[in-house]
N, C-alpha and C. Protein backbone atom coordinates (compact mmCIF):
# COMPACT_ATOMS: atom_id res chain seq x y z
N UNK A 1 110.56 65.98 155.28
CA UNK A 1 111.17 66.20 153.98
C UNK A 1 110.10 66.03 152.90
N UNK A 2 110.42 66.86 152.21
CA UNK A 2 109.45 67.10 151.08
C UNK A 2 109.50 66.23 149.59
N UNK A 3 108.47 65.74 149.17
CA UNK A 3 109.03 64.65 148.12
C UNK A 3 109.94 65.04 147.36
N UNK A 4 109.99 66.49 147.42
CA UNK A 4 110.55 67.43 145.91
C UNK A 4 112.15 67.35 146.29
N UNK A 5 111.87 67.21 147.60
CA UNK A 5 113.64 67.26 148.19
C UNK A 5 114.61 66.40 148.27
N UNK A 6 113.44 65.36 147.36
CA UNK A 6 114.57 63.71 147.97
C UNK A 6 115.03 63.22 146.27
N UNK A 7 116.51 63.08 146.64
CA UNK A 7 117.33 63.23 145.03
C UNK A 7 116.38 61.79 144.25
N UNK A 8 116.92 61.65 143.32
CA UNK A 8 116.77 59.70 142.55
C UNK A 8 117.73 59.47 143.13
N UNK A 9 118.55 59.31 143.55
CA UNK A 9 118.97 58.09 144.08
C UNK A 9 118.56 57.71 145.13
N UNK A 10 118.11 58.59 146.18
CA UNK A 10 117.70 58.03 147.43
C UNK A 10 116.65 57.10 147.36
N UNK A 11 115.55 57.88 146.55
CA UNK A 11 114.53 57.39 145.81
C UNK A 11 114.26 55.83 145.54
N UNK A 12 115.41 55.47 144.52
CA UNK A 12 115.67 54.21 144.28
C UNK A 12 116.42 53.22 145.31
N UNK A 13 117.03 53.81 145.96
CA UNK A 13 117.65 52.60 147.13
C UNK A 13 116.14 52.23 148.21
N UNK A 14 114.98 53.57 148.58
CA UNK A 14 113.63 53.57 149.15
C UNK A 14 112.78 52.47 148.36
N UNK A 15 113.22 52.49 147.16
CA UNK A 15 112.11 51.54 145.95
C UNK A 15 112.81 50.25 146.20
N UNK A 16 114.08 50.30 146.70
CA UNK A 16 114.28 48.89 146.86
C UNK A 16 114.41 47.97 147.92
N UNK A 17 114.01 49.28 149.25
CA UNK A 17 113.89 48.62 150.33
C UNK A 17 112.54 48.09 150.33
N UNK A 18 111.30 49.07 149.86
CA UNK A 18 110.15 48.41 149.72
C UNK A 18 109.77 47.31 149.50
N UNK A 19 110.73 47.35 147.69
CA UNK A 19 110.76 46.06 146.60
C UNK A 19 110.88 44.56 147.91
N UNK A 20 112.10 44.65 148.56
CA UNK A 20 112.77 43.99 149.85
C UNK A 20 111.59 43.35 150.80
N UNK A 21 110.59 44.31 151.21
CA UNK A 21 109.52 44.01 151.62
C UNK A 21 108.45 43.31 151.43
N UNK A 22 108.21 43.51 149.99
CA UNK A 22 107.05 42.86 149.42
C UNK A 22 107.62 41.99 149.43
N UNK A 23 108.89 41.55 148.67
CA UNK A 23 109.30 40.04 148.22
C UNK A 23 109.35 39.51 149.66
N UNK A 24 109.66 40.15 150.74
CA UNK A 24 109.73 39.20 152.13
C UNK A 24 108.27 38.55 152.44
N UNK A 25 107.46 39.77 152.45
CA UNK A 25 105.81 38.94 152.32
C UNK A 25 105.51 38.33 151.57
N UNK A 26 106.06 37.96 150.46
CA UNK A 26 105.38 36.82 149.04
C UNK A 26 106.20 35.80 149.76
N UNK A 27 107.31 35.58 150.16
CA UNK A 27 107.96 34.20 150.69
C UNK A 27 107.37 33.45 151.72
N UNK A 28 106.79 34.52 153.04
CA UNK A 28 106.40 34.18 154.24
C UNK A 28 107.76 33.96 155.02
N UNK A 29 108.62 34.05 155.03
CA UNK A 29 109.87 34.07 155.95
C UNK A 29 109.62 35.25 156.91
N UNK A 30 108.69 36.20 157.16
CA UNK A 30 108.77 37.09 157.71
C UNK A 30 107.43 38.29 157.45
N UNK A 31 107.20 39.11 158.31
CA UNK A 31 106.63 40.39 157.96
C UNK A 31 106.44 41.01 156.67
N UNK A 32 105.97 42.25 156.84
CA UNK A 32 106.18 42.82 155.37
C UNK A 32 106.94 44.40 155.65
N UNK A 33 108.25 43.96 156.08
CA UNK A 33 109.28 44.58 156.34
C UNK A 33 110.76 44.51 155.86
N UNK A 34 111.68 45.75 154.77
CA UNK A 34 112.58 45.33 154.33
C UNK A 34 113.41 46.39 154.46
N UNK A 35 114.65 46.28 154.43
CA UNK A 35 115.45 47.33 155.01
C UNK A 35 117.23 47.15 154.31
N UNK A 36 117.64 47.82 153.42
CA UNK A 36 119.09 48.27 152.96
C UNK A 36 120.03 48.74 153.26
N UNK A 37 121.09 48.82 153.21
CA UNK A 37 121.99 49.66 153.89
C UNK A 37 123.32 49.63 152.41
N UNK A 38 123.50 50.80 152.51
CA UNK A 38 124.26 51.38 151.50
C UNK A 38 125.23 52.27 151.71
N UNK A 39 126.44 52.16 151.58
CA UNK A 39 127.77 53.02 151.39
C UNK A 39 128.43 53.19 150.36
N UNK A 40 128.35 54.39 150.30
CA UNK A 40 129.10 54.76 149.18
C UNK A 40 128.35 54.70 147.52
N UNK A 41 127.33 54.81 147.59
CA UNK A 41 126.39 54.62 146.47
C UNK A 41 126.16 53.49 146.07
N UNK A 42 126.99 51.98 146.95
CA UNK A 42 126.84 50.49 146.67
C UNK A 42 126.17 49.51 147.73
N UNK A 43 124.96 49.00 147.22
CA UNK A 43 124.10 48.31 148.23
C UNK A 43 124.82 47.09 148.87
N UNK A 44 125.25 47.36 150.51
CA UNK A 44 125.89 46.57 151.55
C UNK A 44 124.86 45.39 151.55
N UNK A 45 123.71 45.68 151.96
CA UNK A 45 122.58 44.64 152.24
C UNK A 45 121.36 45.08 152.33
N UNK A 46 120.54 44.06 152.11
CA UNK A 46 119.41 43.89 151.91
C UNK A 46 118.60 42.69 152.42
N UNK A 47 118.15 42.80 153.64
CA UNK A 47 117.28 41.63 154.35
C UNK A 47 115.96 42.31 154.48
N UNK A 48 115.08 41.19 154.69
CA UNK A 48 113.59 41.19 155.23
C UNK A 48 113.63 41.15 156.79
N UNK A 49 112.13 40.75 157.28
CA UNK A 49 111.97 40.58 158.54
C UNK A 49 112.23 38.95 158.41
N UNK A 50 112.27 38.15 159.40
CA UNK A 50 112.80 36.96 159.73
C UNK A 50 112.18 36.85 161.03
N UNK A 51 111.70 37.11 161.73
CA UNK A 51 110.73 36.85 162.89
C UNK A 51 110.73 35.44 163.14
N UNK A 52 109.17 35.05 162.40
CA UNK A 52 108.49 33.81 162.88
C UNK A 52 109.52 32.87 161.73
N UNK A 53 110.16 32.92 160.82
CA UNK A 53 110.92 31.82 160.07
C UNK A 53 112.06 31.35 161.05
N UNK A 54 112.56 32.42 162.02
CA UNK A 54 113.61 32.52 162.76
C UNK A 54 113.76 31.79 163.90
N UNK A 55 112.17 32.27 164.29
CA UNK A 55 112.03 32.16 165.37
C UNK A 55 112.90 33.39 166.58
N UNK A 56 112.93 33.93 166.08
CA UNK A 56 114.15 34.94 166.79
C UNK A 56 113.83 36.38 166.56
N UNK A 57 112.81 37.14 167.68
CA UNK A 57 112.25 38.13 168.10
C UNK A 57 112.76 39.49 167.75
N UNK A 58 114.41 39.47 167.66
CA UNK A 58 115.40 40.12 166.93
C UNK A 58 115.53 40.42 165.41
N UNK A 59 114.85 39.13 164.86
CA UNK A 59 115.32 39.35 163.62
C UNK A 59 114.20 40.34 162.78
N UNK A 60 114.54 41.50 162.99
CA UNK A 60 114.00 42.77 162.25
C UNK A 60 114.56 43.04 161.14
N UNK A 61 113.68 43.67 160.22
CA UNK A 61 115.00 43.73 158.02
C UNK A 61 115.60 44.29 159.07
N UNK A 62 115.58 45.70 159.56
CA UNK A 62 116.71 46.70 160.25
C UNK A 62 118.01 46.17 160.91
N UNK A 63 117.25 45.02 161.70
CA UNK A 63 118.41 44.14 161.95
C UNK A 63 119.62 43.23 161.78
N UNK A 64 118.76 42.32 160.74
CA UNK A 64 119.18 41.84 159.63
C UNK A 64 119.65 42.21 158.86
N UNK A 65 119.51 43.41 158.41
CA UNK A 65 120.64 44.35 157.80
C UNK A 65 121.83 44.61 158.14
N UNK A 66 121.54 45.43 159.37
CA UNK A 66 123.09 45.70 160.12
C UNK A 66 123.82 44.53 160.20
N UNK A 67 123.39 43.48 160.77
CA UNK A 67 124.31 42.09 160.70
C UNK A 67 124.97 41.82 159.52
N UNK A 68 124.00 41.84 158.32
CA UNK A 68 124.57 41.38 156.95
C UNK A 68 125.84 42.36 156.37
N UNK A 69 125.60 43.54 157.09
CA UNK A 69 126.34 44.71 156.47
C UNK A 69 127.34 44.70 157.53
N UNK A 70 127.64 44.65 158.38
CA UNK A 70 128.42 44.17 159.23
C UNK A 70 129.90 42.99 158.76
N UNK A 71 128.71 42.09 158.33
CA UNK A 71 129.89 40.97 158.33
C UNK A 71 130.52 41.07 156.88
N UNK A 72 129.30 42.05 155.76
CA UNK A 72 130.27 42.33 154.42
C UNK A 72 131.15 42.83 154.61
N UNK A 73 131.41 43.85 155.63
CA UNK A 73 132.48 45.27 155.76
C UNK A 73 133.48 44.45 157.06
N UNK A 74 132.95 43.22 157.40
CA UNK A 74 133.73 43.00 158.52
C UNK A 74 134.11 43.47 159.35
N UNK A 75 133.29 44.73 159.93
CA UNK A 75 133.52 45.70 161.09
C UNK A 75 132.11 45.64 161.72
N UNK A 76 131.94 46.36 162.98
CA UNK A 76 131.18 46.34 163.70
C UNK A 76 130.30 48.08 163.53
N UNK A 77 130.74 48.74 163.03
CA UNK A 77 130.88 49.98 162.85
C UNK A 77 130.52 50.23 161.51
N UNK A 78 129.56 50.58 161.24
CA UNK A 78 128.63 51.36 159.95
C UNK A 78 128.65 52.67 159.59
N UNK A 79 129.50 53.32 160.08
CA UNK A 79 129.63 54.70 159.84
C UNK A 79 130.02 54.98 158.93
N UNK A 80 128.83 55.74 157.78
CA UNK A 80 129.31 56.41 156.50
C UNK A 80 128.43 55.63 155.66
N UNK A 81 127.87 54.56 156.37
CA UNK A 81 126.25 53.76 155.87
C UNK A 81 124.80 54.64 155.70
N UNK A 82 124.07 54.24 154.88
CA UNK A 82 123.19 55.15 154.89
C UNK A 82 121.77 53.29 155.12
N UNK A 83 120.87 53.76 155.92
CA UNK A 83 120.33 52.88 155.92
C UNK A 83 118.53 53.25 155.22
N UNK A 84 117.93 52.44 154.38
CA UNK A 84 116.58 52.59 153.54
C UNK A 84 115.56 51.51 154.28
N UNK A 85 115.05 52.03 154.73
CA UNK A 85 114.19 50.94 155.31
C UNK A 85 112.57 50.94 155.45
N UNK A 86 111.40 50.13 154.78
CA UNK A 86 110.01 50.29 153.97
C UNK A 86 109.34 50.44 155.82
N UNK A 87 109.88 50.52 156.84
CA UNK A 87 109.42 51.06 157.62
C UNK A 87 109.75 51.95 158.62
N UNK A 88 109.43 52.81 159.99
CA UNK A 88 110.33 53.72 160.55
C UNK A 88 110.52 52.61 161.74
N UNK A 89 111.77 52.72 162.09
CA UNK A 89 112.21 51.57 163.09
C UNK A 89 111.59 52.17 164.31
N UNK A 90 111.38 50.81 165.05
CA UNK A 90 110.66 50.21 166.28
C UNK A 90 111.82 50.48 167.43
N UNK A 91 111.67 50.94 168.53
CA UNK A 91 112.82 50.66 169.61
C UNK A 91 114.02 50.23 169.61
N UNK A 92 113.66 49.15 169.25
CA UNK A 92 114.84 48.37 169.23
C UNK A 92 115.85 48.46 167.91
N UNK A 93 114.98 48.20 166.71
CA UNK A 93 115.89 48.86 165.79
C UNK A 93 116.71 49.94 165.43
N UNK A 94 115.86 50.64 166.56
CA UNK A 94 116.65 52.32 166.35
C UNK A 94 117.80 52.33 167.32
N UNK A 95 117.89 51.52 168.12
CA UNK A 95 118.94 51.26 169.15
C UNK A 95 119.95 50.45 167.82
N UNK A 96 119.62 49.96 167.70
CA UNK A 96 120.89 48.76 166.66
C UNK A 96 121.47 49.94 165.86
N UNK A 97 120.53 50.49 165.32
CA UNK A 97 120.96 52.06 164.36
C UNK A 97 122.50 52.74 164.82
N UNK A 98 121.49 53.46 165.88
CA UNK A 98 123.12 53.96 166.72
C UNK A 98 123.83 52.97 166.93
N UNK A 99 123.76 51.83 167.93
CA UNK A 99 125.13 51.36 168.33
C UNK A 99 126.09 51.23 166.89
N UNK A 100 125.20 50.37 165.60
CA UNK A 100 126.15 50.46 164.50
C UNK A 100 126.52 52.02 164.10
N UNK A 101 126.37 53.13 164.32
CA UNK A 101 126.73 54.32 163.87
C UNK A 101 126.74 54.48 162.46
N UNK A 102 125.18 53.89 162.44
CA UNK A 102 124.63 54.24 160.83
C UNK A 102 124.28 56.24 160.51
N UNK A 103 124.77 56.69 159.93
CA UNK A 103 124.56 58.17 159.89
C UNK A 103 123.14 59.04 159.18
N UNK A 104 122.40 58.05 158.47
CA UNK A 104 121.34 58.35 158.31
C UNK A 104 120.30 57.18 157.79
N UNK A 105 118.78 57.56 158.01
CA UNK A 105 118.09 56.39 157.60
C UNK A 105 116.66 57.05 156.81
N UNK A 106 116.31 56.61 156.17
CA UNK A 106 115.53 57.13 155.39
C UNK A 106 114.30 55.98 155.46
N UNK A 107 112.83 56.28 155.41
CA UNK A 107 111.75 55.35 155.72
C UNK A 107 110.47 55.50 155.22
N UNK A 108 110.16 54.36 155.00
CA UNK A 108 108.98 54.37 154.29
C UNK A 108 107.47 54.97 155.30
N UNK A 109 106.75 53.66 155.69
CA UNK A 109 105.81 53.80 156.69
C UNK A 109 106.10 54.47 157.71
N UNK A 110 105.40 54.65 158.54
CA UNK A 110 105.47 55.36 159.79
C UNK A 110 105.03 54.38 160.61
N UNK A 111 105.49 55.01 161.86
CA UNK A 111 104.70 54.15 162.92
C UNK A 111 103.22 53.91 163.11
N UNK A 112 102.69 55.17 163.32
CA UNK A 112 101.11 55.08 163.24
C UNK A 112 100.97 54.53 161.80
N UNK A 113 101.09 54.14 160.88
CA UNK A 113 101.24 52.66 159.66
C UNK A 113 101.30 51.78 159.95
N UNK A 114 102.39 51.58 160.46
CA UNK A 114 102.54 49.62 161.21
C UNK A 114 101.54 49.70 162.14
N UNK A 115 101.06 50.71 163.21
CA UNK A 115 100.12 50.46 164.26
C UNK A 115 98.58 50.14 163.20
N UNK A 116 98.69 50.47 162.04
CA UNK A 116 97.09 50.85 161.71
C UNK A 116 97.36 49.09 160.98
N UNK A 117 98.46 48.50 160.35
CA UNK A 117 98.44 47.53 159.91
C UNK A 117 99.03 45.98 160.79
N UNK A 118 98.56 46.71 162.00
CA UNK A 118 98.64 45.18 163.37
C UNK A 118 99.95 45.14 163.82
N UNK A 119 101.07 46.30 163.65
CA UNK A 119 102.50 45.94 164.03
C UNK A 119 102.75 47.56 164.93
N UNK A 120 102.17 47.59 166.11
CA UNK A 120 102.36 48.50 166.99
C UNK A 120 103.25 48.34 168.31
N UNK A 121 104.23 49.19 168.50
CA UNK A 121 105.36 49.37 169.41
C UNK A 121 105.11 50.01 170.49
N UNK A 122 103.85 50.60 170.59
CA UNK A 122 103.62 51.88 171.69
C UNK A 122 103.88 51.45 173.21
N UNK A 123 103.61 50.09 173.07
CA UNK A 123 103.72 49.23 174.04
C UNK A 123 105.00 49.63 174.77
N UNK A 124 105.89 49.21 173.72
CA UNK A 124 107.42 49.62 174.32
C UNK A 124 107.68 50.95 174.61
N UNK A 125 107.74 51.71 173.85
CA UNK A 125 107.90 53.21 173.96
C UNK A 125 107.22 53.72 175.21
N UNK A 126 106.44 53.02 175.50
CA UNK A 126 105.74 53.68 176.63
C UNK A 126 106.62 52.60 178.36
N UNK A 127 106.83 51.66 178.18
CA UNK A 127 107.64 50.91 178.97
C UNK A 127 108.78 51.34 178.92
N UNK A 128 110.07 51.74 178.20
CA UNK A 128 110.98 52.45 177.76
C UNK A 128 111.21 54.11 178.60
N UNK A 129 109.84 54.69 178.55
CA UNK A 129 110.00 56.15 179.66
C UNK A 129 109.60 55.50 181.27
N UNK A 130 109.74 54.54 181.32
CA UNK A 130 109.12 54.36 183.09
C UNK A 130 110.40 54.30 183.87
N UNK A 131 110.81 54.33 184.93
CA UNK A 131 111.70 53.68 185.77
C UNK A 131 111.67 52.54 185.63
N UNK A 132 112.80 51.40 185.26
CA UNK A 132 113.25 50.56 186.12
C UNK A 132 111.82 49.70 186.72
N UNK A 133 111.30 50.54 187.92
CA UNK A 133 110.62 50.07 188.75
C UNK A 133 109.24 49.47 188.69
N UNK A 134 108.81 49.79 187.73
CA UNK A 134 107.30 50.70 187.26
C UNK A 134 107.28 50.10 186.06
N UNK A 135 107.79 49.28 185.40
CA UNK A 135 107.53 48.14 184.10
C UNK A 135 107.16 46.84 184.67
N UNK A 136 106.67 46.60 183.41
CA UNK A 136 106.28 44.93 183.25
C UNK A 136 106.91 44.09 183.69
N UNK A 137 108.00 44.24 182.83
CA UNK A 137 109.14 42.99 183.24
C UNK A 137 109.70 43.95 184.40
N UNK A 138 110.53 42.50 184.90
CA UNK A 138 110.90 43.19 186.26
C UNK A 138 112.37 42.98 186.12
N UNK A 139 113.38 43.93 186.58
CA UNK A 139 114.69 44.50 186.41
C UNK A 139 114.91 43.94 187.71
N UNK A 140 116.03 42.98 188.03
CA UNK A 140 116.59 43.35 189.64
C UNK A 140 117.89 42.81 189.14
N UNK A 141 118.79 43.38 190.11
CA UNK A 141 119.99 43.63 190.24
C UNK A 141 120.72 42.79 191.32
N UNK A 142 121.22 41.62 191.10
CA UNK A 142 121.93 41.10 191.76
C UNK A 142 123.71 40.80 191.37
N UNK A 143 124.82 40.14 191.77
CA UNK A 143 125.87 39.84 191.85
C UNK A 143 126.93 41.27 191.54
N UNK A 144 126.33 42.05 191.72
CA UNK A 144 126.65 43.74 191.45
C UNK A 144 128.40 43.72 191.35
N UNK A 145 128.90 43.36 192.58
CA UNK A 145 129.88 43.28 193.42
C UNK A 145 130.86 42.09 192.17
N UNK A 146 130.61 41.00 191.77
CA UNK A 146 131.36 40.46 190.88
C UNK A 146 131.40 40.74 189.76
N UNK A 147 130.21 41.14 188.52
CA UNK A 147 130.13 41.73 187.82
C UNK A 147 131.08 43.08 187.53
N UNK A 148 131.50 43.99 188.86
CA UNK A 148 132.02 44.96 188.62
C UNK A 148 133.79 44.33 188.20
N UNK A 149 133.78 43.87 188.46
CA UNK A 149 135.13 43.34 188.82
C UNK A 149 135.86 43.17 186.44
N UNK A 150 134.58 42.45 186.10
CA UNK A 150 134.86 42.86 184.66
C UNK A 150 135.24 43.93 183.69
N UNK A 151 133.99 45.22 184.43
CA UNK A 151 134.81 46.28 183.91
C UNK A 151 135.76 46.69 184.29
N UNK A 152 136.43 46.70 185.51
CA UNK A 152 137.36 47.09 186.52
C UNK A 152 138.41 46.42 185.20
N UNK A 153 138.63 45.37 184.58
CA UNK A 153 139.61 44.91 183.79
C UNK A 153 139.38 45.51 183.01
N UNK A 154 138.74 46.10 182.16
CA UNK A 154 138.22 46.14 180.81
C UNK A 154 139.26 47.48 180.98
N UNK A 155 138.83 48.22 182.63
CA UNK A 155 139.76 50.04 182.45
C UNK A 155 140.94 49.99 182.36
N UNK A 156 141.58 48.32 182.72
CA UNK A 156 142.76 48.52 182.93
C UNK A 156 143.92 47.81 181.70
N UNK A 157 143.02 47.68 180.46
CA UNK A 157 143.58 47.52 179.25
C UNK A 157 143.91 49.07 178.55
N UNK A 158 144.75 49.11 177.50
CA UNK A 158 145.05 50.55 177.01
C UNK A 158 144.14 50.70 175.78
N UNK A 159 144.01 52.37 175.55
CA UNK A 159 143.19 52.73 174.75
C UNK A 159 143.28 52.07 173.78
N UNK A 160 144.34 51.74 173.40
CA UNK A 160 144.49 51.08 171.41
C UNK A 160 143.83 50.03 171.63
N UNK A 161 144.17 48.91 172.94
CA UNK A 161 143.22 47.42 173.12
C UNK A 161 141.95 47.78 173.05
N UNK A 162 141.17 49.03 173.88
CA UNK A 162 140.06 48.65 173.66
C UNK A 162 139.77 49.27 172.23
N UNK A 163 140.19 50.36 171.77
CA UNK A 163 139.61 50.26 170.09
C UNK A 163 139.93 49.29 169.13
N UNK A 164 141.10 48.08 169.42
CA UNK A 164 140.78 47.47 168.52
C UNK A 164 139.53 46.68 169.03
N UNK A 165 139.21 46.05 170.38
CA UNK A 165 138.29 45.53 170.36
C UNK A 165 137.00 46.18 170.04
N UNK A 166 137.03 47.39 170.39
CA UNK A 166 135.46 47.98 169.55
C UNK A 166 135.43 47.64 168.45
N UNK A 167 136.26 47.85 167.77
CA UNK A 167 136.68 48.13 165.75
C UNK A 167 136.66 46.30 165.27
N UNK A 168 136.67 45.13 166.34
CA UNK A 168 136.78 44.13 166.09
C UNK A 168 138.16 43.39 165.27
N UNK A 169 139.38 44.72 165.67
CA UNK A 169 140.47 44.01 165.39
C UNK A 169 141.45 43.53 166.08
N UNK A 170 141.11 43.36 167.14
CA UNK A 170 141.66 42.84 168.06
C UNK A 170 142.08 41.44 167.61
């Protein structure tokens, strides 16, 4: 997308995920990573990275976002969210993306950015296309046989149970 193509407003919710960023690096609570999420032209949230303050490997702005925006809207489900974030999400964030069914995200840096400024993912992305077999960490599969037995319940609740439990109104 072309700079010429991106309205002011997007603009400004981008200026304030940045803004989000820097202020996360002047605190030290985290990276220099910040990330918004907005519906409806009204800012849901706004977190930093939280990493090493956290202690908690998870806590990405991207992440930290969805959570915060989450528990404002009290749903599990972000759809119709637009998410701004001063970097392009990492693996894992982009997984949190979809499962919340954020519908679009807009980004500052790029990856080859974070890689040129010491925060490179390739690692994963490249562990991520292997089998199973053929990674680092090692995947094995045991208690198969009891484990199944959970979803086996889960099929045998009715559609409305399980959407309220998706939708968290259960």
């Amino acid at each position: 997308m072309r700079n010429t193509e991106v309205n002011a407003e997007h603009l400004k919710f981008m200026n304030m995920a940045v803004k989000c960023s820097s202020d996360n690096l002047k605190t030290n609570l985290g990276g220099p990573f910040g990330a918004i999420i907005v519906k409806n032209g009204k800012v849901i949230a706004c977190e930093g990275n939280t990493v090493t303050s956290s202690n908690d490997p998870t806590a990405h702005a991207e992440v930290n976002a969805i959570r915060a925006a989450c528990q404002a809207l009290k749903s599990p489900d972000l759809e119709g969210c637009i998410m701004y974030t001063s970097c392009e999400p990492c693996p894992m964030c982009t997984s949190a993306i979809y499962w919340a069914q954020i519908n679009v995200v807009y980004y500052g840096n790029t990856k080859t950015d974070a890689e040129w400024a010491g925060f490179s993912d390739t690692f994963i992305t490249e562990e991520l296309a292997k089998p199973l077999t053929g990674r680092k960490v090692q995947f094995k599969r045991i208690g198969a046989s009891d484990a199944i037995r959970v979803f086996e319940q889960w099929m045998q609740k009715t559609d409305d149970e399980k959407d309220a439990t998706k939708k968290g109104t259960l």
